[in-house]
Protein backbone atom coordinates (compact mmCIF):
# COMPACT_ATOMS: atom_id res chain seq x y z
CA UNK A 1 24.72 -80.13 -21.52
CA UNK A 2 24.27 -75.91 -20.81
CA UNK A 3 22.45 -75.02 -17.84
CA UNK A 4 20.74 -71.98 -18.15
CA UNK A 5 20.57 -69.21 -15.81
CA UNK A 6 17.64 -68.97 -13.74
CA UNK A 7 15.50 -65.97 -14.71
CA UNK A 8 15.81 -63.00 -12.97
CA UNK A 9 13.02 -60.46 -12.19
CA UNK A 10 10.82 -58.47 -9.85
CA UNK A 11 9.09 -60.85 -7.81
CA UNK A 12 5.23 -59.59 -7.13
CA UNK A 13 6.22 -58.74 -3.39
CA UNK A 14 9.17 -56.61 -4.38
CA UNK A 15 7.69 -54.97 -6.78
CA UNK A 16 4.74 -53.34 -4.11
CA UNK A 17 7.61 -52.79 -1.95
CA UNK A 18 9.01 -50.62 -4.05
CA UNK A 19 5.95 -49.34 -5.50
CA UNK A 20 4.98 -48.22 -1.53
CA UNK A 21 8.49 -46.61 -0.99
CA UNK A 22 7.76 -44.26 -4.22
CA UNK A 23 4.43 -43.48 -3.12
CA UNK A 24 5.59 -42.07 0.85
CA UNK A 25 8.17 -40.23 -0.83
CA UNK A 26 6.00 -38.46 -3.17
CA UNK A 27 3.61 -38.16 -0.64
CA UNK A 28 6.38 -36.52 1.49
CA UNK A 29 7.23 -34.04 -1.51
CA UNK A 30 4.10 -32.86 -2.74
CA UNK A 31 3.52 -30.24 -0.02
CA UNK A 32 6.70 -28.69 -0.93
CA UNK A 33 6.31 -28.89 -4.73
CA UNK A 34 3.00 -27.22 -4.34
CA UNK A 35 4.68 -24.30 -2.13
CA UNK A 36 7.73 -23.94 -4.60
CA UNK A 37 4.82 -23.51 -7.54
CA UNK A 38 3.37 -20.58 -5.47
CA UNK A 39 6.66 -18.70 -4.73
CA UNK A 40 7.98 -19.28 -8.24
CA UNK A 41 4.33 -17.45 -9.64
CA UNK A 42 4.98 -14.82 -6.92
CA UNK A 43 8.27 -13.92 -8.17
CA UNK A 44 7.03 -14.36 -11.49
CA UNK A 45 4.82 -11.77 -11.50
CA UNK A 46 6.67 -9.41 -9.73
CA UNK A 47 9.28 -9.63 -12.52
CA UNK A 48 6.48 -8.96 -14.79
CA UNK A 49 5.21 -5.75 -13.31
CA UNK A 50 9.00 -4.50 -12.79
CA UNK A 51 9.12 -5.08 -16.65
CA UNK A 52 5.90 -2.73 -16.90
CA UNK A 53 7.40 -0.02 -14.86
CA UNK A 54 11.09 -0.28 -17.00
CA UNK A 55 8.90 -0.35 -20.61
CA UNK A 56 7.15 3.10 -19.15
CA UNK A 57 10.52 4.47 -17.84
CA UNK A 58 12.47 3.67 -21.48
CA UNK A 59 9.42 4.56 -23.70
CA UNK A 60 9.20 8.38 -22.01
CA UNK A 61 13.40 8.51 -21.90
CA UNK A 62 13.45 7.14 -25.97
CA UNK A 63 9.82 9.24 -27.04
CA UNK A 64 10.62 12.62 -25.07
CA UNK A 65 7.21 12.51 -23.82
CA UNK A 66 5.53 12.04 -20.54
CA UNK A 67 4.60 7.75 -20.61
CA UNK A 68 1.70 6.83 -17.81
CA UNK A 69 0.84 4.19 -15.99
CA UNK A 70 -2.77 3.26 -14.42
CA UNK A 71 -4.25 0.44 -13.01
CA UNK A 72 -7.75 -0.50 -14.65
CA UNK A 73 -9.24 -1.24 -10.91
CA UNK A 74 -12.24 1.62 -10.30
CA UNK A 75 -10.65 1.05 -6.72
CA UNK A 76 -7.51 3.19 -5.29
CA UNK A 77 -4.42 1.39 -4.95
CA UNK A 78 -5.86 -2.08 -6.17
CA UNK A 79 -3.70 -2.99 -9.17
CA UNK A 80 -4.13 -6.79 -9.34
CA UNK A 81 -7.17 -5.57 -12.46
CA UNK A 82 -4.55 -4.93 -14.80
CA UNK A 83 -3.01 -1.47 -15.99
CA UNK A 84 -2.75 0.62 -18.96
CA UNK A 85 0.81 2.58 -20.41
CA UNK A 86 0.27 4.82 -22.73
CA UNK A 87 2.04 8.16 -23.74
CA UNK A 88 0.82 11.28 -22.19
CA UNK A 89 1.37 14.35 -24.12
CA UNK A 90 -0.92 16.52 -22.61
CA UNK A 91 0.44 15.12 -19.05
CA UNK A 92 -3.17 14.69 -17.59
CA UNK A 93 -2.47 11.18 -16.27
CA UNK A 94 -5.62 10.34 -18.52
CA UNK A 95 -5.49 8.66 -21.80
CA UNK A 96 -7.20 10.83 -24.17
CA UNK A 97 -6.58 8.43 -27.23
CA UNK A 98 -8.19 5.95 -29.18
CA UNK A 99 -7.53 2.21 -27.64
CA UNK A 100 -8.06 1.01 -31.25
CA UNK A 101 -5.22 2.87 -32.85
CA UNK A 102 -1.53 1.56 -33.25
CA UNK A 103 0.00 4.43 -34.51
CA UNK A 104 2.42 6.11 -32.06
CA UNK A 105 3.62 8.27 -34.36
CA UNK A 106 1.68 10.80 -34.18
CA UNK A 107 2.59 13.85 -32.04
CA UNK A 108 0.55 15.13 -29.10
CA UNK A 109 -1.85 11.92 -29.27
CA UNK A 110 -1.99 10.06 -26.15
CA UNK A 111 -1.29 6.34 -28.14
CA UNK A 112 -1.87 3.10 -26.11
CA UNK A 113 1.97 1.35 -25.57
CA UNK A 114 0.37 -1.92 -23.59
CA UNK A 115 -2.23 -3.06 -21.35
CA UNK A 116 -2.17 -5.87 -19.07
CA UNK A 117 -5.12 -7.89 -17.92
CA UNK A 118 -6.07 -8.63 -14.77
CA UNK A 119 -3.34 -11.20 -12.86
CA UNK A 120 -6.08 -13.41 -11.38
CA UNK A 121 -5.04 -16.62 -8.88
CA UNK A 122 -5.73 -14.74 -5.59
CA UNK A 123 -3.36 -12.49 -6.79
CA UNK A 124 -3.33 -9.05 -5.08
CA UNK A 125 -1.06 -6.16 -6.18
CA UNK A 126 -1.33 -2.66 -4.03
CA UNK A 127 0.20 -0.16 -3.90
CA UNK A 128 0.67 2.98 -1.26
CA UNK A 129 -0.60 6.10 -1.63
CA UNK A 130 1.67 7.59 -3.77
CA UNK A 131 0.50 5.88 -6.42
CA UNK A 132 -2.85 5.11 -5.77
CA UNK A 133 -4.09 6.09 -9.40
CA UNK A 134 -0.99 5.86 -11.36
CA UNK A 135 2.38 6.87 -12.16
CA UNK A 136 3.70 9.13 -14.85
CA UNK A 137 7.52 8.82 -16.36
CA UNK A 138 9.17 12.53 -17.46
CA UNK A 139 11.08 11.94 -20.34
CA UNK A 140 14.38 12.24 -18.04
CA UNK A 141 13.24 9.13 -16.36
CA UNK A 142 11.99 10.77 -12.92
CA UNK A 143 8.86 9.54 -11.78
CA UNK A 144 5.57 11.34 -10.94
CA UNK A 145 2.58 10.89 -8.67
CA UNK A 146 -1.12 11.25 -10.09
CA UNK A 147 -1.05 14.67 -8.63
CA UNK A 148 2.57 16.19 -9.39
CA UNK A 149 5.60 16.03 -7.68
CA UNK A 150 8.47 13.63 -7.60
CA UNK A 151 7.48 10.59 -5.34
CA UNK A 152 9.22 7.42 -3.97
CA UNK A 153 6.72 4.27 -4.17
CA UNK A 154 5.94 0.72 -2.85
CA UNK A 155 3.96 -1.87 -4.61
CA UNK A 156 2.88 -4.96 -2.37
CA UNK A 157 2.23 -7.92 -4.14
CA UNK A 158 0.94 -11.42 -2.62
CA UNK A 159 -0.25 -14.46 -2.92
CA UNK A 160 -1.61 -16.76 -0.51
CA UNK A 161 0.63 -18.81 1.39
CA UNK A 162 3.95 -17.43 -0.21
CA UNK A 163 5.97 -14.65 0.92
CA UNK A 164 5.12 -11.10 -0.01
CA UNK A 165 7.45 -9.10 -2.74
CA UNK A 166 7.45 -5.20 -2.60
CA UNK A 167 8.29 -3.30 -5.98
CA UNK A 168 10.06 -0.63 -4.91
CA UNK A 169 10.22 2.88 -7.12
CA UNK A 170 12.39 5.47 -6.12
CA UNK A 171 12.33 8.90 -7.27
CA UNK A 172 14.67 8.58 -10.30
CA UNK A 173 12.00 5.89 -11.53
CA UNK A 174 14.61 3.05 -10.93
CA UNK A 175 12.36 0.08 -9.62
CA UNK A 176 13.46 -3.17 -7.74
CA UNK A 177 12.23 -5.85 -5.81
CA UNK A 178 12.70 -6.65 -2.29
CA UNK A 179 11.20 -10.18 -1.66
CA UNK A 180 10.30 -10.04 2.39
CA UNK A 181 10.15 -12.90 4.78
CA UNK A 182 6.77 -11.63 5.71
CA UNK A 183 3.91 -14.69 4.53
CA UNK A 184 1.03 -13.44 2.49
CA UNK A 185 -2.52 -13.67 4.39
């Protein structure tokens, strides 16, 4: 005669053992999750507005022509609305084109390159006064203030609860960012 094994399993009391131990650990990650989700947006969208500012520096460089920048904000310095690059032949720092035309290659048309909406989130982007309005790329790659002249620049961005990254621009029209230990408001 065979004699079976007994049957193994979960009894009911193990099983919300266990089911309590997952539980306090999750509880015990979340916060952090939530906080890692935050910084990794943060640094997100700094990378994204670096990209902005290298697509205006290598459009004017490749083109030959002046390539702005400008937020879309009716307010100074507030860039968190979105902004506009678009080439600048008459080097205005105002896009004189149609926003409906693709065609860049026309000659002494301002032609819209890209636009970015508005980052949303509690996101803030500022920047100094520098570059309150805008920014304009020469075609050797030097960067321009709203007004003329060859200006450094800082772009704060933040949002809540996350540390604060500065874009950095420096009067070649190299950009970087410098991620601070300083918490966003």
């Amino acid at each position: 005669m065979k004699k079976f094994a007994a049957n193994s399993g979960f009894t009911l009391i193990e099983l919300m053992i266990t089911l309590v131990v997952v539980i306090i650990l999750v509880a015990i990650a979340a916060p952090s999750f939530n906080s890692m989700i935050r910084e990794n947006r943060a640094a997100t969208q700094a990378n994204s507005f670096l990209a902005s500012l290298q697509t205006a520096r290598s459009e004017s460089i490749n083109r030959g022509v002046q390539v702005s920048m400008h937020r879309l904000s009716t307010i100074n310095s507030v860039w968190e609305d979105g902004w506009r690059i678009f080439t600048d032949w008459d080097g205005d720092g105002v896009f004189d084109g149609d926003l409906n035309e693709k065609d860049c290659s026309v000659e002494a048309q301002d032609c819209l390159l890209m636009e970015q909406q508005a980052l949303g989130n509690n996101i803030t982007l500022r920047s100094g006064a520098n570059h309150a309005v805008g920014l304009t790329f020469l075609p050797s790659g030097e960067i321009t203030a709203a007004g003329g002249g060859i200006v450094t620049g800082t772009f704060t961005l933040c949002i809540p609860d996350t540390n604060r990254r500065e874009i950095i621009i420096n009067s070649g029209g190299r950009a970087r960012i410098n991620p601070e230990d300083v918490t966003c408001p």
